[in-house]
C-alpha atoms as a PDB file:
ATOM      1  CA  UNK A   1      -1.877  17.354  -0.820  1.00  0.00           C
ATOM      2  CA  UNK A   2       0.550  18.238   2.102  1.00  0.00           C
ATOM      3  CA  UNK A   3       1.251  21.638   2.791  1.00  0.00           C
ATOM      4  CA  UNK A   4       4.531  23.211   2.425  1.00  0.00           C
ATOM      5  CA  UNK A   5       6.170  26.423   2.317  1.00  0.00           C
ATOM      6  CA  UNK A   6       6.319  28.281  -1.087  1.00  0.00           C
ATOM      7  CA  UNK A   7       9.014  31.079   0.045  1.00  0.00           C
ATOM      8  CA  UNK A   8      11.385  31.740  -2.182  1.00  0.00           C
ATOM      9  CA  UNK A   9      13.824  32.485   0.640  1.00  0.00           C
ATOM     10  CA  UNK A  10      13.893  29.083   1.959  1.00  0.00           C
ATOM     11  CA  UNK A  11      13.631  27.243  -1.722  1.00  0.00           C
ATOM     12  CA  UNK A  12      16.547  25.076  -3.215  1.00  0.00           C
ATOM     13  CA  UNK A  13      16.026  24.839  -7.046  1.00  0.00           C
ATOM     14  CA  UNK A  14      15.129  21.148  -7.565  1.00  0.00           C
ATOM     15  CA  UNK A  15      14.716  20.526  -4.435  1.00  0.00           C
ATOM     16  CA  UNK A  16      12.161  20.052  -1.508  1.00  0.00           C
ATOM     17  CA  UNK A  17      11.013  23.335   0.263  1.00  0.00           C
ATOM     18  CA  UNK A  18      13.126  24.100   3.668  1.00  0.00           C
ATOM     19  CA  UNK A  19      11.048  24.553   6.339  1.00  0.00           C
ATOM     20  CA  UNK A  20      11.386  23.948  10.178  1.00  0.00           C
ATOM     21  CA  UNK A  21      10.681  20.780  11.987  1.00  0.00           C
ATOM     22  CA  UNK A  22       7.092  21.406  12.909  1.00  0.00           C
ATOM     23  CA  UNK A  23       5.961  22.432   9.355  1.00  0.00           C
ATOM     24  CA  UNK A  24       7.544  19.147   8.346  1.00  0.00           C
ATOM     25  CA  UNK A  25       5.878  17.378  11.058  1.00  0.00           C
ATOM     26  CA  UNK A  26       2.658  18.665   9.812  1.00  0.00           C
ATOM     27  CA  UNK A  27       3.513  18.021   6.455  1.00  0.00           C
ATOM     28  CA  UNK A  28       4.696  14.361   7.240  1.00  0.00           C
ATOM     29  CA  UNK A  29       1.314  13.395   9.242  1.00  0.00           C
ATOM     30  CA  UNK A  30      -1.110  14.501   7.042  1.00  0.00           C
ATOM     31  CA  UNK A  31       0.533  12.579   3.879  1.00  0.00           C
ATOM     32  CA  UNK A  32       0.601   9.355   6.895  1.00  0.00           C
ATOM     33  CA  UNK A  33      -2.976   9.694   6.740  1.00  0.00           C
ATOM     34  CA  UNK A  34      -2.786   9.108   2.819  1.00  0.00           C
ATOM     35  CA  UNK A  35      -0.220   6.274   3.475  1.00  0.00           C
ATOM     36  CA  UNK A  36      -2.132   4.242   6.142  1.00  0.00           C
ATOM     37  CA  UNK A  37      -5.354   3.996   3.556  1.00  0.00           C
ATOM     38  CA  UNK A  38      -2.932   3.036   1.287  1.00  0.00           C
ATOM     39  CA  UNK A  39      -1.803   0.359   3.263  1.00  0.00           C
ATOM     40  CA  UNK A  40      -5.526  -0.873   4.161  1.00  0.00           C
ATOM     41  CA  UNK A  41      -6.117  -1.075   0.452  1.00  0.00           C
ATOM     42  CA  UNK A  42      -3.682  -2.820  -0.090  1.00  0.00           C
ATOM     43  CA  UNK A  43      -4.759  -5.616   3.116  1.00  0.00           C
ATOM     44  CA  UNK A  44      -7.946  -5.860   1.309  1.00  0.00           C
ATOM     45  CA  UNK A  45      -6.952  -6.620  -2.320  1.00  0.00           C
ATOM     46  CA  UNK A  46      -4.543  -9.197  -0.406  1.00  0.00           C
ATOM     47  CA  UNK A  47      -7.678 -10.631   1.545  1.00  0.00           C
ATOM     48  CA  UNK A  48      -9.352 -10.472  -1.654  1.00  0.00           C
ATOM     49  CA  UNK A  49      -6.379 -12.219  -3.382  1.00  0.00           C
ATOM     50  CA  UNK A  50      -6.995 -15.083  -0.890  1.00  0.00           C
ATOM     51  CA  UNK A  51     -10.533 -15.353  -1.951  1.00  0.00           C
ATOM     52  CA  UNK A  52      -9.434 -16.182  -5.898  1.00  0.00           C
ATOM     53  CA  UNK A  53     -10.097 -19.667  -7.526  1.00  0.00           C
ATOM     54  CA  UNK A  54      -7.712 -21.967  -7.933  1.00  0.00           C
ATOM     55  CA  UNK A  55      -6.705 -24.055 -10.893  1.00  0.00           C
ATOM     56  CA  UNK A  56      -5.601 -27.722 -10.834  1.00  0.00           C
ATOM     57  CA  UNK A  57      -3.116 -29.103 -13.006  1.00  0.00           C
ATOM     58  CA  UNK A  58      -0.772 -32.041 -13.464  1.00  0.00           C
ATOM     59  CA  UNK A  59       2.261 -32.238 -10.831  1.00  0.00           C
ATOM     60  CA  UNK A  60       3.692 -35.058 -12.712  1.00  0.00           C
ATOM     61  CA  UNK A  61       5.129 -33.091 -15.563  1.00  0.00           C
ATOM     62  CA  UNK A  62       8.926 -32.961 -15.421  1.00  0.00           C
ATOM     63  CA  UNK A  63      10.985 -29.811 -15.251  1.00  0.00           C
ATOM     64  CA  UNK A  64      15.132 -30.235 -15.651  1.00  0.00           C
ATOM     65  CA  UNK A  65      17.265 -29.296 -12.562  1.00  0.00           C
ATOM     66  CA  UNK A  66      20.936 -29.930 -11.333  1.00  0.00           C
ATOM     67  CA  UNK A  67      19.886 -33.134 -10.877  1.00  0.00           C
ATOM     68  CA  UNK A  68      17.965 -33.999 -14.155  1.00  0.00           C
ATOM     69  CA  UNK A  69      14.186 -34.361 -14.863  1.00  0.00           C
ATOM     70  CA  UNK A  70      11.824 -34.231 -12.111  1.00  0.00           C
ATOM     71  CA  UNK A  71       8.530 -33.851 -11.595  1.00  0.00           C
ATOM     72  CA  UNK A  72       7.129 -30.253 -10.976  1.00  0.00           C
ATOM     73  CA  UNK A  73       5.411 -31.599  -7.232  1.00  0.00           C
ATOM     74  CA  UNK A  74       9.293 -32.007  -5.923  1.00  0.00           C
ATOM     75  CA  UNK A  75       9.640 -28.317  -6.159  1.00  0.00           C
ATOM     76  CA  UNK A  76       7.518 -27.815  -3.213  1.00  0.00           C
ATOM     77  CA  UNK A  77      10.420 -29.544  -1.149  1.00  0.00           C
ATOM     78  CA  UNK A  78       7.547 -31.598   0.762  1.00  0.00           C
ATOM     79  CA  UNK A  79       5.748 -27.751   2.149  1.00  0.00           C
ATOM     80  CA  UNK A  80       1.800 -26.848   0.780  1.00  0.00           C
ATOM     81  CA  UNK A  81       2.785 -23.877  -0.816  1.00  0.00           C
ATOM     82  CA  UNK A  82       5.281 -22.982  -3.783  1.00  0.00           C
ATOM     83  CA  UNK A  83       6.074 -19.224  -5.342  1.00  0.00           C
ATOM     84  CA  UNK A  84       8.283 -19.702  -8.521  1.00  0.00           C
ATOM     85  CA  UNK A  85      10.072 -17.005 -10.451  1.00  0.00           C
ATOM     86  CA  UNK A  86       9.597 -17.182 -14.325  1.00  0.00           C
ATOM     87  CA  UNK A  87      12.813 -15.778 -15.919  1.00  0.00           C
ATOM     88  CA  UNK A  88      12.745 -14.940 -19.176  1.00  0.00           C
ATOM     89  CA  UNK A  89      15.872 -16.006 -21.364  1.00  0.00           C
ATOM     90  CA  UNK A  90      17.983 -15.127 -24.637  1.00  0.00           C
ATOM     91  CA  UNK A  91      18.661 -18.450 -26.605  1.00  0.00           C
ATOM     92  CA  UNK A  92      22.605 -18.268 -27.189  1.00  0.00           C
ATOM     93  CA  UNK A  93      23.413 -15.065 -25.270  1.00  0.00           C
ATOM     94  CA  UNK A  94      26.338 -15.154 -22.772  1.00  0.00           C
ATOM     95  CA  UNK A  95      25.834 -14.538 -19.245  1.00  0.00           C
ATOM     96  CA  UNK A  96      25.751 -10.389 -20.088  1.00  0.00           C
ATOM     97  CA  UNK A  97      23.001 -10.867 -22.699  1.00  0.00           C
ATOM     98  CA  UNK A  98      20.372 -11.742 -20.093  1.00  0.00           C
ATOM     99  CA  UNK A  99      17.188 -10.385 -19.134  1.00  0.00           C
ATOM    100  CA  UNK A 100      18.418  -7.401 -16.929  1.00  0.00           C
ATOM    101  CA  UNK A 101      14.873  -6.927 -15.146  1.00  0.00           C
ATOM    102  CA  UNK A 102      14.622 -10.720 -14.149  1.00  0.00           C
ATOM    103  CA  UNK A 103      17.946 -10.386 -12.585  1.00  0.00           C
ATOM    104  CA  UNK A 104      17.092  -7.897 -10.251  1.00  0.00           C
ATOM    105  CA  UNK A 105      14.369 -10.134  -9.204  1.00  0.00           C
ATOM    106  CA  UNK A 106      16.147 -13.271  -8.639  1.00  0.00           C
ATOM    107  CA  UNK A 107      19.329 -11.369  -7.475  1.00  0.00           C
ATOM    108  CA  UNK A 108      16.962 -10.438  -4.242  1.00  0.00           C
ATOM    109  CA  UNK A 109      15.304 -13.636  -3.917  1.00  0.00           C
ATOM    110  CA  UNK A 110      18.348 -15.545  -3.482  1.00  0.00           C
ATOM    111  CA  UNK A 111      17.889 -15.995  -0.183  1.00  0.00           C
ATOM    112  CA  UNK A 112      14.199 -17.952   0.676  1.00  0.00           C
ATOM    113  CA  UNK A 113      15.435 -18.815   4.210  1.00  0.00           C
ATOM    114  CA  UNK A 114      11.924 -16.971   5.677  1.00  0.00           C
ATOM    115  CA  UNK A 115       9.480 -18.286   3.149  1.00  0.00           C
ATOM    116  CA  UNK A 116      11.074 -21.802   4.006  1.00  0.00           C
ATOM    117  CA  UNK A 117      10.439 -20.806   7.779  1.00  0.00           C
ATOM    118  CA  UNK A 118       6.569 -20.101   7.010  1.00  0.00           C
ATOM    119  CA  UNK A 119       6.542 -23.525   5.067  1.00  0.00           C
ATOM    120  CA  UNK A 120       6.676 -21.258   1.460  1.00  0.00           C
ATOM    121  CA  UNK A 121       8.894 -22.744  -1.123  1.00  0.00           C
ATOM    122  CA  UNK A 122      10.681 -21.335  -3.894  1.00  0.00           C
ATOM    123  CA  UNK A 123      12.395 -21.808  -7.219  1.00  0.00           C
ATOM    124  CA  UNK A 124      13.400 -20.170 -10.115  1.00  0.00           C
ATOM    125  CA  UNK A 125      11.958 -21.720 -13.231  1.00  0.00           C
ATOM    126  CA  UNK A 126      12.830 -20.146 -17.315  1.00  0.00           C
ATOM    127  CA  UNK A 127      12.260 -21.637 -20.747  1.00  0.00           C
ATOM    128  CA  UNK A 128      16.498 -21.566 -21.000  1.00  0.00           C
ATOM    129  CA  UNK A 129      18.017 -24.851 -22.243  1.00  0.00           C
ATOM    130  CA  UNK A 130      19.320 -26.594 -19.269  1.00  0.00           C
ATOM    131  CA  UNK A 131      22.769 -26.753 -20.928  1.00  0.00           C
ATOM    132  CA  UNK A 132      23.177 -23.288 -20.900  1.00  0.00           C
ATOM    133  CA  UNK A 133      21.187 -22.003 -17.533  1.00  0.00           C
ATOM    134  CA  UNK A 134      23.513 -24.009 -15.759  1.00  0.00           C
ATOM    135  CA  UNK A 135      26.473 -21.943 -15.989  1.00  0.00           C
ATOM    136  CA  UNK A 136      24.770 -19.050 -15.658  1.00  0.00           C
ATOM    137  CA  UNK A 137      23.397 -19.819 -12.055  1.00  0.00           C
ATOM    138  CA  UNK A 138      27.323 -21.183 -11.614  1.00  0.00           C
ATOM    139  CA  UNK A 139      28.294 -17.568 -12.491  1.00  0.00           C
ATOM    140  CA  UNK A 140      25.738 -15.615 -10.430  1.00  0.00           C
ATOM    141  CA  UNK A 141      26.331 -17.809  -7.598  1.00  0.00           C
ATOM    142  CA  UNK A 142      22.493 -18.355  -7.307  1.00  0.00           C
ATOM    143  CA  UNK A 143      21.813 -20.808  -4.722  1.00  0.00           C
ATOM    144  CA  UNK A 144      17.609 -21.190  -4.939  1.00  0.00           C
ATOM    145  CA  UNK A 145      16.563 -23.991  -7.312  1.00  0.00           C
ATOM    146  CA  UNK A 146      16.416 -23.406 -11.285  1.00  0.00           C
ATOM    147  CA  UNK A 147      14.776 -25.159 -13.368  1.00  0.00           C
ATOM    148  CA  UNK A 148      14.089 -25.534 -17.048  1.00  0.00           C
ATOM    149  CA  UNK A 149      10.738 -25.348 -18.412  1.00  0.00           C
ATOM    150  CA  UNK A 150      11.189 -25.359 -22.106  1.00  0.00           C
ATOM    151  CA  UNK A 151       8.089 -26.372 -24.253  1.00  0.00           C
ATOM    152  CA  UNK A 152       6.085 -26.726 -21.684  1.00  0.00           C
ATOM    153  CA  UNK A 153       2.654 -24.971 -21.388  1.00  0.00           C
ATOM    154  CA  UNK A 154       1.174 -22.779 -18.218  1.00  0.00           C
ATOM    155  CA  UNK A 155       1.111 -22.679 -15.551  1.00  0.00           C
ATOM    156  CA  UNK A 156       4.343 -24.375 -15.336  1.00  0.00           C
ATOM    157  CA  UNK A 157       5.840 -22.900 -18.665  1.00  0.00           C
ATOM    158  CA  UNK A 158       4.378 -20.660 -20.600  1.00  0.00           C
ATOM    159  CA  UNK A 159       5.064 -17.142 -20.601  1.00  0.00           C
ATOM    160  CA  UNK A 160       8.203 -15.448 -18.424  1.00  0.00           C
ATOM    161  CA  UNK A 161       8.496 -12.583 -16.570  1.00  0.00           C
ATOM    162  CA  UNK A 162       6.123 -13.652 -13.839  1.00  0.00           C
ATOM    163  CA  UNK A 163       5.289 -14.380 -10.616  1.00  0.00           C
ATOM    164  CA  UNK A 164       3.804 -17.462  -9.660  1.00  0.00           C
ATOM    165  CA  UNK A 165       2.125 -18.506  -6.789  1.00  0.00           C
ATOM    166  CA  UNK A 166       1.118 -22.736  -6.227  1.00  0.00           C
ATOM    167  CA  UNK A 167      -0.851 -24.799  -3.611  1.00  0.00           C
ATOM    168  CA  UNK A 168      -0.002 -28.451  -2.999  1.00  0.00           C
ATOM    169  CA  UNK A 169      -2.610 -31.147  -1.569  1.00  0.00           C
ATOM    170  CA  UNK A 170      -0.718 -34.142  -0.967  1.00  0.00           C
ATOM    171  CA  UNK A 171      -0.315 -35.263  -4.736  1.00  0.00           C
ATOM    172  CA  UNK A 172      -2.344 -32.794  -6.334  1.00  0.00           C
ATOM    173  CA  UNK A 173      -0.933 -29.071  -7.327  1.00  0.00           C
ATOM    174  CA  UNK A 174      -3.422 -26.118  -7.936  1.00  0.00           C
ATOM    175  CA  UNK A 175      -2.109 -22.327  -9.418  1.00  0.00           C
ATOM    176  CA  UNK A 176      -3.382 -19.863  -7.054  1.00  0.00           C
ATOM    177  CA  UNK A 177      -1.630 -16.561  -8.823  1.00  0.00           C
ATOM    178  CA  UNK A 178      -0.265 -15.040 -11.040  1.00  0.00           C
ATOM    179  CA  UNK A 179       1.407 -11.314 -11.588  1.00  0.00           C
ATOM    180  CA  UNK A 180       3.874  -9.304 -14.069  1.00  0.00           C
ATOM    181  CA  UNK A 181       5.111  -6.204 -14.951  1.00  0.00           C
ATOM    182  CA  UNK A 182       4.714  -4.040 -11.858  1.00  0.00           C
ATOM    183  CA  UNK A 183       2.635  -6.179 -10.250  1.00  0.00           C
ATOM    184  CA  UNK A 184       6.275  -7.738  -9.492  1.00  0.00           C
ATOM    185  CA  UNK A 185       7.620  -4.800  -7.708  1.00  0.00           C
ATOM    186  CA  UNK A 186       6.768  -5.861  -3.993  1.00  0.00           C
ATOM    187  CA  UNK A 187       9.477  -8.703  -4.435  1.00  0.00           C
ATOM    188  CA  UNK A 188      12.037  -5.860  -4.969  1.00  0.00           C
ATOM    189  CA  UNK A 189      12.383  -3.561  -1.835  1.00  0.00           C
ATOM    190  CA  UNK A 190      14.946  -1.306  -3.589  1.00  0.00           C
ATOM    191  CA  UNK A 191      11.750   0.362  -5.328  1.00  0.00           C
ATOM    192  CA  UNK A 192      10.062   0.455  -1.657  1.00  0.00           C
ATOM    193  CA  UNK A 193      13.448   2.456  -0.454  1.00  0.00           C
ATOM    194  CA  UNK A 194      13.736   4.585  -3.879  1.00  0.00           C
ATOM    195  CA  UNK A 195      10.139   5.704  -3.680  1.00  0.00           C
ATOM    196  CA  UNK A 196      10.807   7.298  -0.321  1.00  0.00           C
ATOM    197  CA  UNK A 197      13.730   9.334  -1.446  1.00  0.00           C
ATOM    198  CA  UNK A 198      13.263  12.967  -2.831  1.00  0.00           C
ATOM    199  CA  UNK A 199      14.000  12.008  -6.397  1.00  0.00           C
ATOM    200  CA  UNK A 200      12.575   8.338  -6.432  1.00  0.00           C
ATOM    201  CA  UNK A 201      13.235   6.496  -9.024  1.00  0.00           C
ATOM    202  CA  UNK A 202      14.762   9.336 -11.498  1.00  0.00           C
ATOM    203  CA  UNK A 203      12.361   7.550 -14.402  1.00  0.00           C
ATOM    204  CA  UNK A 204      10.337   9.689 -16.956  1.00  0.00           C
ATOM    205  CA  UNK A 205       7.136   8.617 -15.773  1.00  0.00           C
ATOM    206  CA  UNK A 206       7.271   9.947 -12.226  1.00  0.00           C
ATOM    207  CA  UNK A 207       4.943  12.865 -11.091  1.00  0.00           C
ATOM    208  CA  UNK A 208       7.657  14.980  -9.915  1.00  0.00           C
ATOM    209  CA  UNK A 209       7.736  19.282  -8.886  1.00  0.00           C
ATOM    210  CA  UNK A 210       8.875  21.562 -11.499  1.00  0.00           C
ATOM    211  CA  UNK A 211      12.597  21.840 -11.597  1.00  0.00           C
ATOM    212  CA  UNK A 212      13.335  18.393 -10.216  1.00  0.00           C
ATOM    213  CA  UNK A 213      16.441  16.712 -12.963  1.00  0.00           C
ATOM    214  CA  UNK A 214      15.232  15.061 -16.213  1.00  0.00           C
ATOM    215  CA  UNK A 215      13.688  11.312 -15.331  1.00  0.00           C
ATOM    216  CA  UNK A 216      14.951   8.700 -17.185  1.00  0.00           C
ATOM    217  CA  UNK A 217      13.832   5.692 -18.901  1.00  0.00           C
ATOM    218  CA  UNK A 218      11.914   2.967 -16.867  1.00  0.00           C
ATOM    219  CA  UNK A 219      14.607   0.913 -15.004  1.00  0.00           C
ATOM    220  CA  UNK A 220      17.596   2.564 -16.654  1.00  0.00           C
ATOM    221  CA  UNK A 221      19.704   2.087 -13.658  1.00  0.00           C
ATOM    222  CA  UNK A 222      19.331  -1.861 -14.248  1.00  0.00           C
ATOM    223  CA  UNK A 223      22.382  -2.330 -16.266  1.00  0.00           C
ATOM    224  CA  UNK A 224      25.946  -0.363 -15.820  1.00  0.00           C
ATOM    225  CA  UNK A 225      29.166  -0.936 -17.864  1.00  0.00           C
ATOM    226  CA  UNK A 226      32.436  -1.343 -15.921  1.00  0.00           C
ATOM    227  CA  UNK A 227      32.792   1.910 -14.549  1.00  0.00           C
ATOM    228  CA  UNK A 228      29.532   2.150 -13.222  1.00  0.00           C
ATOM    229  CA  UNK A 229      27.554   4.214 -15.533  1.00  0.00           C
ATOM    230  CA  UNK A 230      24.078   3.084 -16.240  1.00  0.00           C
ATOM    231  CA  UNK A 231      23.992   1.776 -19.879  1.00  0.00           C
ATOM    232  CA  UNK A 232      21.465  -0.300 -21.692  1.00  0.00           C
ATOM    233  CA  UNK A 233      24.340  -0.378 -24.473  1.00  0.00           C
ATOM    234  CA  UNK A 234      26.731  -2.779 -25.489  1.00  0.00           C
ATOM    235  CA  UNK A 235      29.072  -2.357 -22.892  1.00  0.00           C
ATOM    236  CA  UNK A 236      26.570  -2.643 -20.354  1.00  0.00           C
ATOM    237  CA  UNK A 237      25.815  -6.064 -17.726  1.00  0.00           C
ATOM    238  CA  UNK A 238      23.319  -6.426 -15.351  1.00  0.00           C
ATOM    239  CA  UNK A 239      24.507  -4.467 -12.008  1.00  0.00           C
ATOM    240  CA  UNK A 240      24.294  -7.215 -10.144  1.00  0.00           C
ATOM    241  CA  UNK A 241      27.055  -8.984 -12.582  1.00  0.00           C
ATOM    242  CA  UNK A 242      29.546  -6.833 -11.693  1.00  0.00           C
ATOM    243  CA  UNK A 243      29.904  -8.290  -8.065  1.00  0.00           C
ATOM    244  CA  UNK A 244      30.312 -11.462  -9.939  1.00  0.00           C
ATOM    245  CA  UNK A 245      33.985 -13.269  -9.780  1.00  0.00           C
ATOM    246  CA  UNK A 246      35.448 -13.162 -13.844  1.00  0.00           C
ATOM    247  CA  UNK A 247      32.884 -10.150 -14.647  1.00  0.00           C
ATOM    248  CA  UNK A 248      34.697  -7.989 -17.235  1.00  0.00           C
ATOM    249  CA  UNK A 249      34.389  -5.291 -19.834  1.00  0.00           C
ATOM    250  CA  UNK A 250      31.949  -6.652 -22.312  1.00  0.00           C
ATOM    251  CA  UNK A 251      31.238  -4.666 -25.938  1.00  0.00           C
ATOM    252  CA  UNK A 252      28.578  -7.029 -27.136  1.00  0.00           C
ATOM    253  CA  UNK A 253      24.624  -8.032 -25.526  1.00  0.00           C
ATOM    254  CA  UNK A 254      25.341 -11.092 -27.839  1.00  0.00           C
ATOM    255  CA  UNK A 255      22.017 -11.538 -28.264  1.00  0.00           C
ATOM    256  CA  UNK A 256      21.473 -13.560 -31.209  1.00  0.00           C
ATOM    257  CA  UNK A 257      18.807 -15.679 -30.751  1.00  0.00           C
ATOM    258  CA  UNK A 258      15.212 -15.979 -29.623  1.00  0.00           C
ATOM    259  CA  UNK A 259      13.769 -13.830 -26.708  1.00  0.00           C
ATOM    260  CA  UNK A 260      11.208 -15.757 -24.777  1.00  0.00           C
ATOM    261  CA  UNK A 261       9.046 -14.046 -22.418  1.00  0.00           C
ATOM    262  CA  UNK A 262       5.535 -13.308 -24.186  1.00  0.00           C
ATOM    263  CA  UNK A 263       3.192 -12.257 -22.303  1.00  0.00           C
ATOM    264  CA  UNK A 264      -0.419 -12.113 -22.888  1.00  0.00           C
ATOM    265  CA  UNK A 265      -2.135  -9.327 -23.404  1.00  0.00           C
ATOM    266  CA  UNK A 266       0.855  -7.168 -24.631  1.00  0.00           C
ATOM    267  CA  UNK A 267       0.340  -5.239 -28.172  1.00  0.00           C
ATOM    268  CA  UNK A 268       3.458  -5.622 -29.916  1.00  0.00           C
ATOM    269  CA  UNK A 269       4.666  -2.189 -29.562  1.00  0.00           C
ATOM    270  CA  UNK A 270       3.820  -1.322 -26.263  1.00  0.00           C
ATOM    271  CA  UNK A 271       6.282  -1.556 -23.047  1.00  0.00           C
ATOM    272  CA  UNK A 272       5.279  -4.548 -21.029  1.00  0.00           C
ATOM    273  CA  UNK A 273       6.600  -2.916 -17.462  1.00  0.00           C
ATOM    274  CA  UNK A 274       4.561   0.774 -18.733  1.00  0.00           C
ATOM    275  CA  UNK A 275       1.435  -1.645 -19.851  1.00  0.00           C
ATOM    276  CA  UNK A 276       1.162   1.058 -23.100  1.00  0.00           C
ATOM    277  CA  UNK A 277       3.782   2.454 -25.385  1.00  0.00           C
ATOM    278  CA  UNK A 278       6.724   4.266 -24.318  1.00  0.00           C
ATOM    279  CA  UNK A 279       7.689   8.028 -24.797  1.00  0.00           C
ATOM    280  CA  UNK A 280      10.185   9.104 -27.039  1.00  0.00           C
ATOM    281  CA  UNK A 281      13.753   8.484 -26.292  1.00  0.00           C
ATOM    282  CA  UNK A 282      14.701  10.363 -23.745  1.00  0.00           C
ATOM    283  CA  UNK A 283      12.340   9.707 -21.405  1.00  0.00           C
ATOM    284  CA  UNK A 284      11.140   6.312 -21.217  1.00  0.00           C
ATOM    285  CA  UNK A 285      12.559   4.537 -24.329  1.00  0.00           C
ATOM    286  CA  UNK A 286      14.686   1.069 -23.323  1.00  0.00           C
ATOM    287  CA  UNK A 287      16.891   0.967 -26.569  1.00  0.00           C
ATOM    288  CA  UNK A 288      17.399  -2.748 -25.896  1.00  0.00           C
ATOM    289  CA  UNK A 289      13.855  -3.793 -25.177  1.00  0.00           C
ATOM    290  CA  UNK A 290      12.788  -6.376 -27.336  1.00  0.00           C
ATOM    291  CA  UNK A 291       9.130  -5.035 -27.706  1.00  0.00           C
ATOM    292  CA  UNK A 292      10.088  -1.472 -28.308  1.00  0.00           C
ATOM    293  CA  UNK A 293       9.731  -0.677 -31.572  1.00  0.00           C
ATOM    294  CA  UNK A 294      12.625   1.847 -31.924  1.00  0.00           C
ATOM    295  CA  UNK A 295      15.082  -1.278 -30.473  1.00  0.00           C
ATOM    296  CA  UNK A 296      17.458  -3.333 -31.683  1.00  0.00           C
ATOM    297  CA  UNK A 297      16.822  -6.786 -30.958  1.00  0.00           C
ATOM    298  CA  UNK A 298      19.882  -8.343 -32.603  1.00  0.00           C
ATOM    299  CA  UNK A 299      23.407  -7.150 -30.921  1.00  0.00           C
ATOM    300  CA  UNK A 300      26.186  -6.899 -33.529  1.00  0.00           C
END
């Protein structure tokens, strides 16, 4: 591990140890050394990634889009490769109801103006009805292509919450990979930035120094009410909604209906991001989650 200072003198409770500039210097090259291996490893598993089979599967199966049915191959926009987003979705819920971890993924993917530039495609695909993801991208003033995929199986449909990688050859389509739960986190550089701060992500799970504050459930900072306090209650909306034209005060999730996302794998029980099951509330417990089994999965 680094070294640091232990004197009291210099110590902030819950804080890092003060010390001068060439103790952090020190301190800061030796945990480079850990961070460039780090980075290797993760160049191989990439070149390894490369290296996976591929899976062919019909292109002709129709998704529905802004402009109707069409068949999955249009989505790579006439470029080899494809990544989709699978969002999950609440049957009935209004805009506030929806999956709060797939919209900080597609919030940040909004933009695919460089994976167009390195001939990558992208789209947003979710088992939704049509009818009612439409005015939900109107709302969130998404601009990257959604489609529904409703009843249909992998690796076009299938389960949510994922994402998907696709290789095109002329008329033929092949799945290349496939990731979830943190696996996802590279697509979100807010975690990137948070994990370099002194208190990262403030979640229970963290390896943190003694006297550092409380951590709090995973990704509790995902939804806020209007005043900006992270809530997973009923007053709460995805953050992003808030920047959202007509966003107001909501009391309700609304959700009603059925919660697709199922992913396999996943023990009923057990938190899906965590990959086992969560602490007690306090810590880790997402009071809203639909596979937690302290939640409430119907909002009043």
């Amino acid at each position: 591990m680094p070294t640091a200072p232990s004197d009291p003198t210099v110590s902030l409770p819950g804080r890092p140890p003060v010390a001068d500039l060439a103790t952090w210097q020190a301190a800061r090259d030796e945990l480079l050394v850990r961070e460039k291996a780090h980075t290797r490893e993760g160049d191989a598993i990439a070149a390894a990634r490369r290296r996976l089979p591929m899976v062919e599967f019909d292109p002709t199966v129709e998704v529905t889009g802004a402009d109707g049915p069409v068949p999955f191959l249009d989505l790579f926009q006439g470029r080899d490769e494809l990544v989709v987003y699978k969002h999950m979705w609440w049957d009935g819920a209004p805009h506030q109801g929806q999956c709060e971890g797939c919209t900080t993924t597609a919030w940040v993917l909004r933009d695919a103006v460089y994976l167009n530039a390195r001939g990558v495609s992208f789209a947003i695909l979710t088992t939704g009805r049509w009818e009612e993801v439409a005015p939900y991208v109107e709302f969130m003033g998404y601009t990257q292509p959604w489609y529904s995929v409703r009843d249909l199986a992998e690796p076009v449909g299938g389960d949510m919450g994922y994402v998907t990688c696709f290789l095109r050859d002329g008329d033929r389509a092949f799945l290349t990979y496939s990731t979830t739960g943190r696996g996802n986190e590279p697509v979100m550089g807010a975690f990137g930035l948070l994990d370099m701060t002194p208190y990262g992500r403030r979640e229970g799970w963290q390896d943190d120094p003694e006297g550092w504050p409380e951590g709090h459930g995973p990704c509790w900072y995902w939804r806020s009410d209007a005043d900006g306090n992270a809530t997973w209650g009923p007053t709460g909306r995805p953050v992003p909604q808030w920047t959202r034209p007509g966003a107001t005060p909501v009391q309700t999730l609304g959700r009603q209906g059925d919660h697709h996302w199922r992913a396999p794998g996943v023990l009923r029980g057990q938190c899906r991001w965590l990959g086992r099951a969560p602490r007690p509330i306090g810590r880790e417990h997402l009071p809203h989650c639909p596979e937690c089994p302290a939640s409430r999965q119907v909002e009043p």
